[in-house]
C-alpha atoms as a PDB file:
ATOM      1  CA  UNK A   1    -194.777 -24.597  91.777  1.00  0.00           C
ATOM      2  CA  UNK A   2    -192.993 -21.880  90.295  1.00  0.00           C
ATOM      3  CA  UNK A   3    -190.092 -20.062  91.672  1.00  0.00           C
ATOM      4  CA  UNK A   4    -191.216 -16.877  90.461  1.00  0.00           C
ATOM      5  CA  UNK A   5    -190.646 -14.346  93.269  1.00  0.00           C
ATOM      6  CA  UNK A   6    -192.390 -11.206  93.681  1.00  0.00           C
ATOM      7  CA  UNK A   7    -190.338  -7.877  92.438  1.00  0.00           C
ATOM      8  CA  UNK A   8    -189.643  -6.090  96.046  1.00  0.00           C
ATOM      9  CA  UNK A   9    -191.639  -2.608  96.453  1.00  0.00           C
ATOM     10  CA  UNK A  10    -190.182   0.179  97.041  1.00  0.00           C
ATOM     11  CA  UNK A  11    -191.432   3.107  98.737  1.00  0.00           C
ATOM     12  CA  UNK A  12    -190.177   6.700  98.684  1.00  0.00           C
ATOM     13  CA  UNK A  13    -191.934   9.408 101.033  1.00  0.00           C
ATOM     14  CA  UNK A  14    -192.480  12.603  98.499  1.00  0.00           C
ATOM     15  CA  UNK A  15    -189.970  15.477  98.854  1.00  0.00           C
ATOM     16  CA  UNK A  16    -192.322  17.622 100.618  1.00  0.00           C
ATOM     17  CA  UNK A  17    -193.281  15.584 103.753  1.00  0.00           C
ATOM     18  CA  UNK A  18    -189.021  15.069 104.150  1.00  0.00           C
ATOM     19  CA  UNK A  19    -189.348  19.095 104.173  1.00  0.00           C
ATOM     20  CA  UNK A  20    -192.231  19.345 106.684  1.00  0.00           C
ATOM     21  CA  UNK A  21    -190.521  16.692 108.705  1.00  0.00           C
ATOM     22  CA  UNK A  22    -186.935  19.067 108.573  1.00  0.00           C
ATOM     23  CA  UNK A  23    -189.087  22.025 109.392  1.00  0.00           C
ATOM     24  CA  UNK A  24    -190.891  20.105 112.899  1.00  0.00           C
ATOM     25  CA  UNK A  25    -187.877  19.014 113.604  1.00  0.00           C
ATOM     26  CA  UNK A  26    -186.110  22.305 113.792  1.00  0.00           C
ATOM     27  CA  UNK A  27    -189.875  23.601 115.642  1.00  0.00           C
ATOM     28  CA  UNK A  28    -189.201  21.074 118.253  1.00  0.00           C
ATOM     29  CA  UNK A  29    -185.548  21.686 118.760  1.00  0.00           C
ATOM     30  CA  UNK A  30    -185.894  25.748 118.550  1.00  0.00           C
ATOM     31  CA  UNK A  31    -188.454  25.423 121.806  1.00  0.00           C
ATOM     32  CA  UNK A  32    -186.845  22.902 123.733  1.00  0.00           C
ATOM     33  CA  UNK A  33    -184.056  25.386 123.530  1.00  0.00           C
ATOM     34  CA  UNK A  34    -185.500  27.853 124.742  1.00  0.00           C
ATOM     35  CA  UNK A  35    -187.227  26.036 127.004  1.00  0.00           C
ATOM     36  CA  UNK A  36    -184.129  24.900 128.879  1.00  0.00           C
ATOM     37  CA  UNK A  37    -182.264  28.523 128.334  1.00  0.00           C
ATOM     38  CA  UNK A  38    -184.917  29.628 130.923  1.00  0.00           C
ATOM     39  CA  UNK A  39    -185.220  27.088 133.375  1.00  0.00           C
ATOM     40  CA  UNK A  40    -180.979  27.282 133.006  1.00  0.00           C
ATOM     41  CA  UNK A  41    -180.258  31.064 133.061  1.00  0.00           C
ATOM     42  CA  UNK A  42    -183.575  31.955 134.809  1.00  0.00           C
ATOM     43  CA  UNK A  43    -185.751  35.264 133.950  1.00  0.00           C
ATOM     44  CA  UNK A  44    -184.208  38.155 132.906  1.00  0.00           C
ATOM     45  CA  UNK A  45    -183.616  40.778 135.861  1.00  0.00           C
ATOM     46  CA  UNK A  46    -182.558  43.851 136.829  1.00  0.00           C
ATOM     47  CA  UNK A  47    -178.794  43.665 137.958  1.00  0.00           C
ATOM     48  CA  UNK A  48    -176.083  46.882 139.009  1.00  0.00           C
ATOM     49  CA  UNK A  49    -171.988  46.960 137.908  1.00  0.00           C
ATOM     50  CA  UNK A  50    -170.335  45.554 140.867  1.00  0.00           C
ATOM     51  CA  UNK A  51    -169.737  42.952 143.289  1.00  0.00           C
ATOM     52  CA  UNK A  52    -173.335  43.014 145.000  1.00  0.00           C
ATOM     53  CA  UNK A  53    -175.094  44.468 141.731  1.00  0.00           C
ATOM     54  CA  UNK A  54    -177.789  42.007 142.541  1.00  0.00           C
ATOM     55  CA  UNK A  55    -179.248  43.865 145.334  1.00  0.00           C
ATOM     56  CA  UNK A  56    -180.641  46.971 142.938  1.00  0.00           C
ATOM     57  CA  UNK A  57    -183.146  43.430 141.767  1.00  0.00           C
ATOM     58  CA  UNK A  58    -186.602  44.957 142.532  1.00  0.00           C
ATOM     59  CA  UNK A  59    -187.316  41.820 144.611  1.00  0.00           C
ATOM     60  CA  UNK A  60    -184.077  40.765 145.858  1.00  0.00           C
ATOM     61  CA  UNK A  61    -185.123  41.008 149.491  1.00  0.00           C
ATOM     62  CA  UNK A  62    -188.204  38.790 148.363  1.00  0.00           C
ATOM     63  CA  UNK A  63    -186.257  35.907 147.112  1.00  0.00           C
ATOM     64  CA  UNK A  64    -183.758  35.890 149.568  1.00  0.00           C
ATOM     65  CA  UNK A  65    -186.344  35.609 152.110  1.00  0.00           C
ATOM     66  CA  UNK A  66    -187.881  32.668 149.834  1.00  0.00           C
ATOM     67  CA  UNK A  67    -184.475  30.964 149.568  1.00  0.00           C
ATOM     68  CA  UNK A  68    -184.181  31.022 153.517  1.00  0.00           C
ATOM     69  CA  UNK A  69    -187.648  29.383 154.185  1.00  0.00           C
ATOM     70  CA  UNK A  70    -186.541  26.572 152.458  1.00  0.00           C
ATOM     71  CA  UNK A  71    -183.482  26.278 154.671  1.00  0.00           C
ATOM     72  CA  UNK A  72    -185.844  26.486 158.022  1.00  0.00           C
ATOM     73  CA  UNK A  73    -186.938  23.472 159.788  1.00  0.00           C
ATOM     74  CA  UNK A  74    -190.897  22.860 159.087  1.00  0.00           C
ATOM     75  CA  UNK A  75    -192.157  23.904 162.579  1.00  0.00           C
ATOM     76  CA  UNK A  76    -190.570  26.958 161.745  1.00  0.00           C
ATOM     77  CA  UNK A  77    -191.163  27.374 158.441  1.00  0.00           C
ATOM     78  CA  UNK A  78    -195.078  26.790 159.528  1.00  0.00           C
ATOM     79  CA  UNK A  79    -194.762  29.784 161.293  1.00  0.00           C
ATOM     80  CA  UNK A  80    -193.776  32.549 158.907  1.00  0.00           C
ATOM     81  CA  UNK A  81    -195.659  30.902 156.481  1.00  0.00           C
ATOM     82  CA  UNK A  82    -198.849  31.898 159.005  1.00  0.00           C
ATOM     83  CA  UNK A  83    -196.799  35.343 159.619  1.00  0.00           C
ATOM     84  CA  UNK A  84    -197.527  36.012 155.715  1.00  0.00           C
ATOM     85  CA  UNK A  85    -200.887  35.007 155.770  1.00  0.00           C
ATOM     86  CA  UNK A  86    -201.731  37.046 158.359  1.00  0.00           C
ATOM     87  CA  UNK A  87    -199.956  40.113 157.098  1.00  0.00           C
ATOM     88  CA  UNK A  88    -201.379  39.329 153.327  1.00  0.00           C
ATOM     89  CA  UNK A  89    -204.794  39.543 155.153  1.00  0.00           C
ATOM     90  CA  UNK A  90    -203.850  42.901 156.680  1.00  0.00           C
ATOM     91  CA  UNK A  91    -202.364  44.365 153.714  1.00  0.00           C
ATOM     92  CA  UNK A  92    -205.999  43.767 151.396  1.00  0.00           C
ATOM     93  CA  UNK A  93    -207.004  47.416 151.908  1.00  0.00           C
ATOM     94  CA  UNK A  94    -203.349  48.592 150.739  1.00  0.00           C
ATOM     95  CA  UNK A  95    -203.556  46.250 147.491  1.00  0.00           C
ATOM     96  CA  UNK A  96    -207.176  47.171 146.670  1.00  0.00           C
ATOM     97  CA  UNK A  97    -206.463  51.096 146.789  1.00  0.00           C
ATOM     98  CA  UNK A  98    -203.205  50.192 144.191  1.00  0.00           C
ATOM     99  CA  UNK A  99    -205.745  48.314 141.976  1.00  0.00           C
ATOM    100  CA  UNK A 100    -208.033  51.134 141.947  1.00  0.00           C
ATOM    101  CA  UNK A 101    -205.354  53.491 141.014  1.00  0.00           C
ATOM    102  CA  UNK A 102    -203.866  51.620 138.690  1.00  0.00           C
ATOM    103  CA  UNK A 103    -207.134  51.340 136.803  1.00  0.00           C
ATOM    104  CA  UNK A 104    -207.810  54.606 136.737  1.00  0.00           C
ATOM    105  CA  UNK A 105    -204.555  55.355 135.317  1.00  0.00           C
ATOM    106  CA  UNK A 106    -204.975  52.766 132.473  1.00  0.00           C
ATOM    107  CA  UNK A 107    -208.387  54.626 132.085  1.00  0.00           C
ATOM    108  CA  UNK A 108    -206.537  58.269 131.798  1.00  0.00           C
ATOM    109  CA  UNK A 109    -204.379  56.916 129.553  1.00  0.00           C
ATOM    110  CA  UNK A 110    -207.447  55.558 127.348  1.00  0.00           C
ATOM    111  CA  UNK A 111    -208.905  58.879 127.070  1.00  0.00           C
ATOM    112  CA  UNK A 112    -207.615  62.575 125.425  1.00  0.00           C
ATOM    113  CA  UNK A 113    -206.311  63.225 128.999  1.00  0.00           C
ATOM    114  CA  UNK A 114    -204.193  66.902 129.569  1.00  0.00           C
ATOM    115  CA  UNK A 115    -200.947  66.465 131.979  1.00  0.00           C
ATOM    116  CA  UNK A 116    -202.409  67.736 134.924  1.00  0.00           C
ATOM    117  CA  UNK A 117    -204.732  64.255 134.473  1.00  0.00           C
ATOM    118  CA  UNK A 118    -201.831  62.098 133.559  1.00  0.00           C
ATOM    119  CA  UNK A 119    -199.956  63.669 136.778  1.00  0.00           C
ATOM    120  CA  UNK A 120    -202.827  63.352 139.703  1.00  0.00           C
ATOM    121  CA  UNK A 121    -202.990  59.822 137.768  1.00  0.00           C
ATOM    122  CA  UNK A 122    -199.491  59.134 138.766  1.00  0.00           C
ATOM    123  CA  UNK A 123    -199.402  60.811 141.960  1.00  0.00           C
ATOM    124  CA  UNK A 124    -202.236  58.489 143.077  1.00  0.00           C
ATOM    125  CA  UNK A 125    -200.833  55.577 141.174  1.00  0.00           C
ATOM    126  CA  UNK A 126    -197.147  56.083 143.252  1.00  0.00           C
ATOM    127  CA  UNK A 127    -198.760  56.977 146.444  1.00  0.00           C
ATOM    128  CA  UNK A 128    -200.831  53.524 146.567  1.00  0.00           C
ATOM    129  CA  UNK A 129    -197.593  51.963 145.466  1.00  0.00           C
ATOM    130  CA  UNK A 130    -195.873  53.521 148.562  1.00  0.00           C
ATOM    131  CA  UNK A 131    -198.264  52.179 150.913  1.00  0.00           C
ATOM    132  CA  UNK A 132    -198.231  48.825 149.482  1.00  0.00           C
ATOM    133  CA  UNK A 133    -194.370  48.892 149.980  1.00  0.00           C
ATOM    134  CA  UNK A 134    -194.298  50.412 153.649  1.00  0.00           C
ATOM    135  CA  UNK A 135    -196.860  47.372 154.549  1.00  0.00           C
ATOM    136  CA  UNK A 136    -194.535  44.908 152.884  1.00  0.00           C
ATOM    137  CA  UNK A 137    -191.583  46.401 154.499  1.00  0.00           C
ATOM    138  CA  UNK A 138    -193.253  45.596 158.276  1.00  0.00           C
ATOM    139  CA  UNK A 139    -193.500  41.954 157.135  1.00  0.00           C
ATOM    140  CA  UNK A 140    -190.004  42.257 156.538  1.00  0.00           C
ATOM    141  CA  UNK A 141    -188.517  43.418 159.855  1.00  0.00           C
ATOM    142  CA  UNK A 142    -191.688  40.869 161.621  1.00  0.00           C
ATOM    143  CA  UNK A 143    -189.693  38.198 159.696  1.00  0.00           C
ATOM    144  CA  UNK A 144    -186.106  39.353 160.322  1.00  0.00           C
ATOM    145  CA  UNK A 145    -187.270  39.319 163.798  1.00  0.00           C
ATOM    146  CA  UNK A 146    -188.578  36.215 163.991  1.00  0.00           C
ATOM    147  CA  UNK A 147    -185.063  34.687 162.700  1.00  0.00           C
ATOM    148  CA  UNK A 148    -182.151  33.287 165.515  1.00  0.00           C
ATOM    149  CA  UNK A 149    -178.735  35.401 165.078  1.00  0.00           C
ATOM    150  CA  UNK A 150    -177.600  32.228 163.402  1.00  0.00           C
ATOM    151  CA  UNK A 151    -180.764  32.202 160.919  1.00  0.00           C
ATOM    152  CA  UNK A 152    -180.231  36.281 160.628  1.00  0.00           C
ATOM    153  CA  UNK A 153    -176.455  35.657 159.451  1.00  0.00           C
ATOM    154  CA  UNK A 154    -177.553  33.184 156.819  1.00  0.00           C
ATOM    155  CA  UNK A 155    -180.068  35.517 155.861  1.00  0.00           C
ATOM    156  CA  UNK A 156    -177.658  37.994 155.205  1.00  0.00           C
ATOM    157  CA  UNK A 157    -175.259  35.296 153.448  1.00  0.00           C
ATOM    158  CA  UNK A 158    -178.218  34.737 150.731  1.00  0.00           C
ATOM    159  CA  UNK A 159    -179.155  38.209 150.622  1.00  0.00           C
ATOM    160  CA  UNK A 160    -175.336  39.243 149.514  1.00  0.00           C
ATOM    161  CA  UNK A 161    -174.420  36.175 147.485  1.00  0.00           C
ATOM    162  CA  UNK A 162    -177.798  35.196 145.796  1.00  0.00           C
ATOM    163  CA  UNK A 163    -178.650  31.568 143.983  1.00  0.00           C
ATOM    164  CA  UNK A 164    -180.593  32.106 140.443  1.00  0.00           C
ATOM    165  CA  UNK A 165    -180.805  28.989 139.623  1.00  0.00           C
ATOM    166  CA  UNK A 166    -183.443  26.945 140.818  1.00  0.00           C
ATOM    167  CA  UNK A 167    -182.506  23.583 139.205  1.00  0.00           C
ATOM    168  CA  UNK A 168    -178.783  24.515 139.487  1.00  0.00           C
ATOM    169  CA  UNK A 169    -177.105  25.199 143.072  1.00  0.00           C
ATOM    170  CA  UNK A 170    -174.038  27.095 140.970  1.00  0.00           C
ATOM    171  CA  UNK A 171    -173.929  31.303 141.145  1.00  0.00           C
ATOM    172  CA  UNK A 172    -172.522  33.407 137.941  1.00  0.00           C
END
């Protein structure tokens, strides 16, 4: 036998799969930070200067009345849930007429329209946006009224001092 021993091979990776692998990595870490930004600091939203700045939010009244569902026992929470159905139902005719006027102003604006077109587009356009918001307005005094003055205080608790983060129970 001979002691000979076999010269140990070595292996280097080429220069430019170490610079793809830099470059993933940096992919990977650039989305999962952005990623978790969002789910930390939530979407971006509307706020006001001032103590209760977050009440100018477009749908502030919305997610308050989301955040106090979840703090309803289930029988009741049943209940409005069959409140909104119902009034979703009701509201179809409300939310077709906005659809319908909101295509036909993305169809003004498609053609060589003149202002009066562009205005009777977005006279039609708000109007069918005012309806939709006086029918979701009744849903929100039938569910106000559906609350105990205990639920109704919380309610108003949330509304003031509202949570934006969903994974985290801290405010700003």
């Amino acid at each position: 036998m001979s002691n000979a021993t076999t010269p140990a091979i070595k292996c280097k990776s080429p220069r430019w799969m170490k610079v793809l692998l830099i470059i993933s990595l940096s992919l990977n870490l650039l989305i999962a930070g952005a990623i978790g930004s969002r789910i930390y600091f939530g979407p971006p939203h509307f706020t006001v200067a001032g103590k209760h700045g977050q009440l100018a939010r477009p749908d502030a009244m919305r997610r308050a009345g989301l955040q106090m569902l979840w703090k309803l026992p289930p029988k009741k929470r049943r209940e409005i849930h069959k409140l909104v159905r119902i009034h979703k139902s009701q509201m179809q005719p409300q939310l077709q007429a906005l659809a319908k006027a909101r295509t036909r102003f993305a169809n003004t604006l498609k053609t060589d329209y003149t202002p009066q077109q562009l205005d009777e587009a977005l006279a039609q356009m708000y109007a069918a946006q005012d309806a939709v918001k006086k029918k979701s307005n009744e849903l929100i005094v039938r569910f106000i009224n559906r609350l105990t003055p205990q639920e109704r205080k919380q309610y108003a608790e949330i509304l003031l001092a509202p949570s934006h983060r969903r994974w985290f129970k801290h405010k700003n």
